[in-house]
N, C-alpha and C. Protein backbone atom coordinates (compact mmCIF):
# COMPACT_ATOMS: atom_id res chain seq x y z
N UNK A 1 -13.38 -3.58 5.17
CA UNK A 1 -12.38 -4.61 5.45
C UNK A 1 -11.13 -4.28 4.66
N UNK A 2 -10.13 -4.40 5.15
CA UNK A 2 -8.60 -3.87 4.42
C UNK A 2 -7.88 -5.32 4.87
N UNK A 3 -7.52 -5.63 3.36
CA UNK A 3 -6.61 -6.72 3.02
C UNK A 3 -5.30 -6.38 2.19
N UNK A 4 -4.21 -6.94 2.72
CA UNK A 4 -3.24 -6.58 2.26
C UNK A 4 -2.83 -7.79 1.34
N UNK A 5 -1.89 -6.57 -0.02
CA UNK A 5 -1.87 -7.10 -1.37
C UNK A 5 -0.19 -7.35 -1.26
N UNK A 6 -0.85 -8.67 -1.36
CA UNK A 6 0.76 -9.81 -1.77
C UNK A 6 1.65 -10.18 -3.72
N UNK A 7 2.87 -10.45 -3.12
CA UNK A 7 3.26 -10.70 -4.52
C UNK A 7 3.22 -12.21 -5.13
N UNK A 8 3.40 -12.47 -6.30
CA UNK A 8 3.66 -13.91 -6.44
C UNK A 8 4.27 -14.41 -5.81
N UNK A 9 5.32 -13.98 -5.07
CA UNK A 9 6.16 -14.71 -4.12
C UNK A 9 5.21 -14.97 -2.22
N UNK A 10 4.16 -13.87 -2.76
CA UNK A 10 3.90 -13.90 -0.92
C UNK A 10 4.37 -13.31 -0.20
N UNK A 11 4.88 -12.50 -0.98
CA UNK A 11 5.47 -11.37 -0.10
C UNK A 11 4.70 -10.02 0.51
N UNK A 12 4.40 -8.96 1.29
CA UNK A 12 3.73 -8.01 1.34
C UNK A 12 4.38 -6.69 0.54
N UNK A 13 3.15 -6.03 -0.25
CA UNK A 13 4.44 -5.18 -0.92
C UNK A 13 3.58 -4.11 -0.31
N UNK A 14 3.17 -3.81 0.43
CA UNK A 14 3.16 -2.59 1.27
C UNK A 14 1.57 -2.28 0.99
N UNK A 15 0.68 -2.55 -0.39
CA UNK A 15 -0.59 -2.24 -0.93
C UNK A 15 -1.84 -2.45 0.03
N UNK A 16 -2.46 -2.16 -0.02
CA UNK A 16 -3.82 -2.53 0.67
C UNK A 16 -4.76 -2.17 0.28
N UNK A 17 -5.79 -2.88 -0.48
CA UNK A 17 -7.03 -2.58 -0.76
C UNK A 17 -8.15 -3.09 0.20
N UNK A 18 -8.89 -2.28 0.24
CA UNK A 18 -10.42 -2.08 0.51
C UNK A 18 -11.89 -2.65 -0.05
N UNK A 19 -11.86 -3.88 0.63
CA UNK A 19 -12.88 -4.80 0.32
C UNK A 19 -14.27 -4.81 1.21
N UNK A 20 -15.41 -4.77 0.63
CA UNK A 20 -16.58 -5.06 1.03
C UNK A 20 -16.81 -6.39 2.11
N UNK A 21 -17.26 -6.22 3.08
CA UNK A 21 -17.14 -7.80 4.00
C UNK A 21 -18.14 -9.12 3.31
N UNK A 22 -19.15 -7.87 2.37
CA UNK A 22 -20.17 -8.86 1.64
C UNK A 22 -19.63 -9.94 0.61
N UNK A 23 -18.08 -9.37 0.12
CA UNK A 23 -17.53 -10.24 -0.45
C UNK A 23 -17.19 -11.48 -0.36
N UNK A 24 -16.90 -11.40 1.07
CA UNK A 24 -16.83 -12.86 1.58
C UNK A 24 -18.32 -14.00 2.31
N UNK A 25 -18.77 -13.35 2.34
CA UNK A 25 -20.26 -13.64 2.81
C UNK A 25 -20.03 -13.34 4.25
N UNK A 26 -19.11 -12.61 4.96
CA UNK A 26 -19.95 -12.57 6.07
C UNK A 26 -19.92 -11.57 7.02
N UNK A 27 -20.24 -11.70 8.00
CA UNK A 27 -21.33 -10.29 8.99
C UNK A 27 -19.88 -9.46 9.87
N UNK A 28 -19.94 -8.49 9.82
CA UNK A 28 -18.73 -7.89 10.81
C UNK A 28 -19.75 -8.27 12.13
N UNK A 29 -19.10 -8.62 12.93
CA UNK A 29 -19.50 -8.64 14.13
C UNK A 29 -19.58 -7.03 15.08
């Protein structure tokens, strides 16, 4: 899963890390 990394403002600053889907609890379909 790739989530993109925001600033304090909420802004997109271009980053994206690479998260486990288990993190969130749930199933890729």
């Amino acid at each position: 899963m790739e989530v993109k990394v925001l600033n304090i403002s909420g802004k997109e600053t271009g980053a994206k890390v690479q998260l486990p889907e288990s993190v969130f609890g749930i199933t890729p379909v």
